[in-house]
PDB file of N, CA and C in Angstrom:
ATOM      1  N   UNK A   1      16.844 -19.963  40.280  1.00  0.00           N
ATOM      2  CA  UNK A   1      15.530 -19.433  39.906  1.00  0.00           C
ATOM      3  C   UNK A   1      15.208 -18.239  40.800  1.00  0.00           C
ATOM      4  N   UNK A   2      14.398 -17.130  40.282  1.00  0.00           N
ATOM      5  CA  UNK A   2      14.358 -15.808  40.882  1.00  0.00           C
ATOM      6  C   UNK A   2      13.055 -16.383  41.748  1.00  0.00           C
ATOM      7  N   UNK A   3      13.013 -15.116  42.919  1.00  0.00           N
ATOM      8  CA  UNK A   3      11.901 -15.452  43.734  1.00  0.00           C
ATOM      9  C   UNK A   3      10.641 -14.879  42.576  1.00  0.00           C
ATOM     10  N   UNK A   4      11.182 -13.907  41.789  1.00  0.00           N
ATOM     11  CA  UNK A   4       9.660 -13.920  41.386  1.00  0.00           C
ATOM     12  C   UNK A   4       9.168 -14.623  39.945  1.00  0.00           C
ATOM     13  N   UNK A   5       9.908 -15.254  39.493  1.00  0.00           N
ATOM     14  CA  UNK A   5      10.004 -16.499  38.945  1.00  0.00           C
ATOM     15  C   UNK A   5       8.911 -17.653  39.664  1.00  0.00           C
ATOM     16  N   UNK A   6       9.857 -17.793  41.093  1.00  0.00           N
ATOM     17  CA  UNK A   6       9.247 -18.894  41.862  1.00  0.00           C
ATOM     18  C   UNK A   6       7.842 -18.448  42.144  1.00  0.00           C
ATOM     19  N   UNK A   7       7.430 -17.612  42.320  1.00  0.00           N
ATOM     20  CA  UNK A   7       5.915 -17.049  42.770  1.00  0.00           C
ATOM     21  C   UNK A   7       5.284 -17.293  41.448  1.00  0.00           C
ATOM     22  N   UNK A   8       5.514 -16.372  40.306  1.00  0.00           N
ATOM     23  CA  UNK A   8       4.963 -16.630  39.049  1.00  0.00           C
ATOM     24  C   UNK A   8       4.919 -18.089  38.760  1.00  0.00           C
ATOM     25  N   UNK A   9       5.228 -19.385  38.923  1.00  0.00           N
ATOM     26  CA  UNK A   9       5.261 -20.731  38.268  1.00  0.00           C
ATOM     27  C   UNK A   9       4.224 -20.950  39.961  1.00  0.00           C
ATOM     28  N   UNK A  10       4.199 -20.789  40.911  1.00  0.00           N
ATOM     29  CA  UNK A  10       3.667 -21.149  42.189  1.00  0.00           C
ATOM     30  C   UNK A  10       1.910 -20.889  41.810  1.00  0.00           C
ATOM     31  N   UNK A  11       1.780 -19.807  41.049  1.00  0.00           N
ATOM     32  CA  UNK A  11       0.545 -19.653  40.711  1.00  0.00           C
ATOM     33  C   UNK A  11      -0.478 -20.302  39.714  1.00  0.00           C
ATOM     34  N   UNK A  12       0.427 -20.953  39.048  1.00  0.00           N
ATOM     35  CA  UNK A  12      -0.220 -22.010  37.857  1.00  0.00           C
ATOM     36  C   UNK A  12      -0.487 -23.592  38.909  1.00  0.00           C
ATOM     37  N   UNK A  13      -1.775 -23.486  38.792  1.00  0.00           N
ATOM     38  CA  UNK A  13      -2.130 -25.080  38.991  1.00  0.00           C
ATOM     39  C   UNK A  13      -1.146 -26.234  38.621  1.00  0.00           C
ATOM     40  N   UNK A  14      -0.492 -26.592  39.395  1.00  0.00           N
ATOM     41  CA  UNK A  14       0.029 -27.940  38.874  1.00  0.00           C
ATOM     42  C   UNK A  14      -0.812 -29.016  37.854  1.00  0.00           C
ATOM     43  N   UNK A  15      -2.051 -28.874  37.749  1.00  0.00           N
ATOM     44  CA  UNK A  15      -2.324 -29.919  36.612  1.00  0.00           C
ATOM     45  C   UNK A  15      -3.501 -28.990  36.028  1.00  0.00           C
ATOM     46  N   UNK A  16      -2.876 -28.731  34.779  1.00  0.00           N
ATOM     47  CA  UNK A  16      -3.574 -27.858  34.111  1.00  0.00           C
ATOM     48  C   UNK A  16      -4.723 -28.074  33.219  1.00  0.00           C
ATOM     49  N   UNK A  17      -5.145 -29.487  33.267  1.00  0.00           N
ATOM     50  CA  UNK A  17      -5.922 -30.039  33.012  1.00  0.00           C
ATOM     51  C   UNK A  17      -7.531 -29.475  34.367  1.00  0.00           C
ATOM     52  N   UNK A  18      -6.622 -29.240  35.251  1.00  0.00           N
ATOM     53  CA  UNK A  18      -7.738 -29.044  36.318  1.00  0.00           C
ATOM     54  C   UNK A  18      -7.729 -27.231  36.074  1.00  0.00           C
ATOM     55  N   UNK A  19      -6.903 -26.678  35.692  1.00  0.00           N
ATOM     56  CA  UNK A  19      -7.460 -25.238  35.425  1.00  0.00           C
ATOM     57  C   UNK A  19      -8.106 -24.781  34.394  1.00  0.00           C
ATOM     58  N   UNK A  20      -8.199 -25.629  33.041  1.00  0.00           N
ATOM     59  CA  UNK A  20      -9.223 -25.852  31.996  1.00  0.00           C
ATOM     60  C   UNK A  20     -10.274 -26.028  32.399  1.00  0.00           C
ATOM     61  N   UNK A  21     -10.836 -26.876  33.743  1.00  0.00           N
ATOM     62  CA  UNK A  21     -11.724 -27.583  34.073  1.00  0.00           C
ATOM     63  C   UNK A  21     -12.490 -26.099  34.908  1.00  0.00           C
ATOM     64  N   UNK A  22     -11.713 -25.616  35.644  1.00  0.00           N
ATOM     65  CA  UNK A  22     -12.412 -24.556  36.720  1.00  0.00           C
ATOM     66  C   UNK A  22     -12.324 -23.143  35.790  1.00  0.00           C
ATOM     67  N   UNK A  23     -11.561 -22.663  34.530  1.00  0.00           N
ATOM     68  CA  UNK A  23     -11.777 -21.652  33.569  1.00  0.00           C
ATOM     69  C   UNK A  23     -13.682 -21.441  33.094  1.00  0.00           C
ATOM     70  N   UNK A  24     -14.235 -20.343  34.059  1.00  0.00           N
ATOM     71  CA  UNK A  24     -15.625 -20.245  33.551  1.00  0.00           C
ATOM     72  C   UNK A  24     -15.635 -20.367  31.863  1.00  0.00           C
ATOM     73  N   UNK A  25     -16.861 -21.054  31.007  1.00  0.00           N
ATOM     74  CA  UNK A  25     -16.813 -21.295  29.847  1.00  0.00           C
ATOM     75  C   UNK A  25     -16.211 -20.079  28.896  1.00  0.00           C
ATOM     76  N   UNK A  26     -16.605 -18.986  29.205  1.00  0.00           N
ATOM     77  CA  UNK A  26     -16.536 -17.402  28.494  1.00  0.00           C
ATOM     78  C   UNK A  26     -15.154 -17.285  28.538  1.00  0.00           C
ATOM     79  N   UNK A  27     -13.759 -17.460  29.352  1.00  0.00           N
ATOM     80  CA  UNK A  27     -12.709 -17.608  29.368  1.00  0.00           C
ATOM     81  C   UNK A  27     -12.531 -18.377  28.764  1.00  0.00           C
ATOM     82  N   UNK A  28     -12.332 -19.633  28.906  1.00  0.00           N
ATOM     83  CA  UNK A  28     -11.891 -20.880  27.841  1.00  0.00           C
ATOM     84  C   UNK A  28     -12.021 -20.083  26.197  1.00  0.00           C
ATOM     85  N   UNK A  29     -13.250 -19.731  25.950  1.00  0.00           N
ATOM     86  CA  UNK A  29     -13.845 -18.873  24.395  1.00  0.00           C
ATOM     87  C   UNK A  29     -13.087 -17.841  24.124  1.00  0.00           C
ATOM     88  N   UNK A  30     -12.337 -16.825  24.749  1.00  0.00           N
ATOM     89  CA  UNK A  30     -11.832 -15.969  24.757  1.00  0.00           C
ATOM     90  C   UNK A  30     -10.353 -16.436  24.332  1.00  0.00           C
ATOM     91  N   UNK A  31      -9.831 -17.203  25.097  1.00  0.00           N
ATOM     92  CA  UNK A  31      -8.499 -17.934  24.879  1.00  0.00           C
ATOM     93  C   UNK A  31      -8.451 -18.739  23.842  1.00  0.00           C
ATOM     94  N   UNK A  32      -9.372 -19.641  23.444  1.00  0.00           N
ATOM     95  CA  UNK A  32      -9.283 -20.004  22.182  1.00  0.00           C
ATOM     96  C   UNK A  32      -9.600 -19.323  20.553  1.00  0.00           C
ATOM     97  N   UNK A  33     -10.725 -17.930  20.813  1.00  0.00           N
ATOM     98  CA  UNK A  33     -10.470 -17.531  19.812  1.00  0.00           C
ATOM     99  C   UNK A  33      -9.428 -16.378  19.417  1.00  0.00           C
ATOM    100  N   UNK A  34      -8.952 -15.777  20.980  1.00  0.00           N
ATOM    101  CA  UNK A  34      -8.313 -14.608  20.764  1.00  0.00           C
ATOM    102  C   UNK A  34      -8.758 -13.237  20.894  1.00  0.00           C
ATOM    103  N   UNK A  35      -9.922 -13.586  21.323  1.00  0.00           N
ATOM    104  CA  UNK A  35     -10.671 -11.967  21.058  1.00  0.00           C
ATOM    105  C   UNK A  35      -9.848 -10.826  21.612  1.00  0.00           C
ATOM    106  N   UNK A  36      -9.657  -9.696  21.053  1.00  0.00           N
ATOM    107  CA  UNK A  36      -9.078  -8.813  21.372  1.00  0.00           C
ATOM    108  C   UNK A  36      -9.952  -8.260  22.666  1.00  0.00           C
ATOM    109  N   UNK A  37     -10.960  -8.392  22.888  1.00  0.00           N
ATOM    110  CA  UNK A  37     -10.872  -7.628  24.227  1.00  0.00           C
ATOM    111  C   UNK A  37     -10.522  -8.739  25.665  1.00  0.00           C
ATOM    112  N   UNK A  38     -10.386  -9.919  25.161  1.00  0.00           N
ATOM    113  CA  UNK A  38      -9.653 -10.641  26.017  1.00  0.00           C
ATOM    114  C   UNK A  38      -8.794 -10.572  26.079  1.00  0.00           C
ATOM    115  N   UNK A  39      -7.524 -10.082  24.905  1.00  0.00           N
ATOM    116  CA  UNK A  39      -6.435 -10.372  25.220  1.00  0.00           C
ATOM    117  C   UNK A  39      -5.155 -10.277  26.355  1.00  0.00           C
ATOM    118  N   UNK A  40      -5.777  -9.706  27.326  1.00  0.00           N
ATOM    119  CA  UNK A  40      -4.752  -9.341  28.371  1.00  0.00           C
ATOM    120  C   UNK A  40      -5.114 -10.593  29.650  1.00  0.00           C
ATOM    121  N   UNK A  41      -6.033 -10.957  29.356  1.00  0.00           N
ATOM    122  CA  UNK A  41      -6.388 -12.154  30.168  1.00  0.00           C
ATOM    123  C   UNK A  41      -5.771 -13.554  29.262  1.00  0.00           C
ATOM    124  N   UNK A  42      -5.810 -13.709  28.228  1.00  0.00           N
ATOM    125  CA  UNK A  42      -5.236 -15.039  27.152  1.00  0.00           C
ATOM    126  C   UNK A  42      -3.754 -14.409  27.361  1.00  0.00           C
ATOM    127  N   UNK A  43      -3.003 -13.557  27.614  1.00  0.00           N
ATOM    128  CA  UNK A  43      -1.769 -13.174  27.669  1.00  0.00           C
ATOM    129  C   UNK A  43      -1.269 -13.910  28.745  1.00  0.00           C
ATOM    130  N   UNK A  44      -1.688 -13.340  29.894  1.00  0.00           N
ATOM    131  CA  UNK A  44      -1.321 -14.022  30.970  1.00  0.00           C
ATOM    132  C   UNK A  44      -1.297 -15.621  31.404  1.00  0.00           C
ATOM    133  N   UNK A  45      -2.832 -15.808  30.846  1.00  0.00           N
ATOM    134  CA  UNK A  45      -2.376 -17.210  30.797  1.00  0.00           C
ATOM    135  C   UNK A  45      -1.338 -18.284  30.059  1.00  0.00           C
ATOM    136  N   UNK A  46      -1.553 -17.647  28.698  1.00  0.00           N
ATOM    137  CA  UNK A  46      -0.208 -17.787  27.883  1.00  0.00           C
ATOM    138  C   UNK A  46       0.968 -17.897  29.355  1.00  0.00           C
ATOM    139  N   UNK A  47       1.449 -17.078  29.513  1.00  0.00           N
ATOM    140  CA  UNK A  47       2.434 -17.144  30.136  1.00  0.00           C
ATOM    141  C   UNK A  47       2.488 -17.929  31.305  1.00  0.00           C
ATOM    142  N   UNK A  48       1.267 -18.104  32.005  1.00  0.00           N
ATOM    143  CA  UNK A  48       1.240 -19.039  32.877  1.00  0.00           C
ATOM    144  C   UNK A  48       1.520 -20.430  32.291  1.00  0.00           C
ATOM    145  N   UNK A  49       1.127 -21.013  31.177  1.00  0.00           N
ATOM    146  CA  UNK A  49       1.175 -22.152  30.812  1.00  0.00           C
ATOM    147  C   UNK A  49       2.886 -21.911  30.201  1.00  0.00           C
ATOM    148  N   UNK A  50       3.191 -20.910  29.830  1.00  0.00           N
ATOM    149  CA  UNK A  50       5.155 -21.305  29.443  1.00  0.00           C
ATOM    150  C   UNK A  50       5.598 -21.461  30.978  1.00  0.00           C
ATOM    151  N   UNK A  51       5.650 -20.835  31.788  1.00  0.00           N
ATOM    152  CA  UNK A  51       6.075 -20.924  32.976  1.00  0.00           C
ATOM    153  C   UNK A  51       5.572 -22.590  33.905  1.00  0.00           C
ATOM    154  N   UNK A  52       4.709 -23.077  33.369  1.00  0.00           N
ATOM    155  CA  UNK A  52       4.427 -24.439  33.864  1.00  0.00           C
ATOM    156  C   UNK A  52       5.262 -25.189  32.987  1.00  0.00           C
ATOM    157  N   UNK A  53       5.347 -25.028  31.578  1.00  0.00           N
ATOM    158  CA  UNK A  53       6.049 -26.315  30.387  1.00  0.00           C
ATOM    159  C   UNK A  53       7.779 -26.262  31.150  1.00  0.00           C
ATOM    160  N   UNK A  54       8.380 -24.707  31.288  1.00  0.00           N
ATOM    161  CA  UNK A  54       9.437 -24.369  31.588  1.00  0.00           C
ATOM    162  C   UNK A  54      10.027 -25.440  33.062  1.00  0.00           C
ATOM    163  N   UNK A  55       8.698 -25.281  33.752  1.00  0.00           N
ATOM    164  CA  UNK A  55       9.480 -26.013  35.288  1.00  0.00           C
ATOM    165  C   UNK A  55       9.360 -27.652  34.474  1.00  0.00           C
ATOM    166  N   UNK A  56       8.694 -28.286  33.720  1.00  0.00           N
ATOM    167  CA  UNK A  56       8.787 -29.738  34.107  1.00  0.00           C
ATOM    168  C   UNK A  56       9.494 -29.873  32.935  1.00  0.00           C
ATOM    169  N   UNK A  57      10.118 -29.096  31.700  1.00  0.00           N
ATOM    170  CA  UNK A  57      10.779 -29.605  31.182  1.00  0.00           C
ATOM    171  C   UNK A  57      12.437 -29.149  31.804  1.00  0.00           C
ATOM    172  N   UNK A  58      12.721 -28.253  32.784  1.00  0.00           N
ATOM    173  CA  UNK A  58      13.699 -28.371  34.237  1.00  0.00           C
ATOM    174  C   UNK A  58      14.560 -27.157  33.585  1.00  0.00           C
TER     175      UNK A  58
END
């Protein structure tokens, strides 16, 4: 695994249930509907959440 791999997966909350929880409401809304002027923020997280599925499925 690359170091910046390892940094990128280091930054996702291990229980992502608890980063749903601390996502101010207006984020959560943004990510679920898509809004285009969110999208660079729902991107990233996107990717934060493949980069979490990626480590525990190994």
């Amino acid at each position: 695994m690359s170091a910046r791999l390892r940094h990128s997966v280091a930054e996702v909350p291990r229980n992502m249930a608890n980063y749903f929880q601390y996502l101010p409401p207006q984020d959560v809304y943004c990510i679920n509907r898509s809004l285009p002027a969110c999208h660079r923020h729902a991107t990233a997280f996107a990717f934060g959440i493949s980069q979490q599925l990626r480590r525990f499925s190994g």
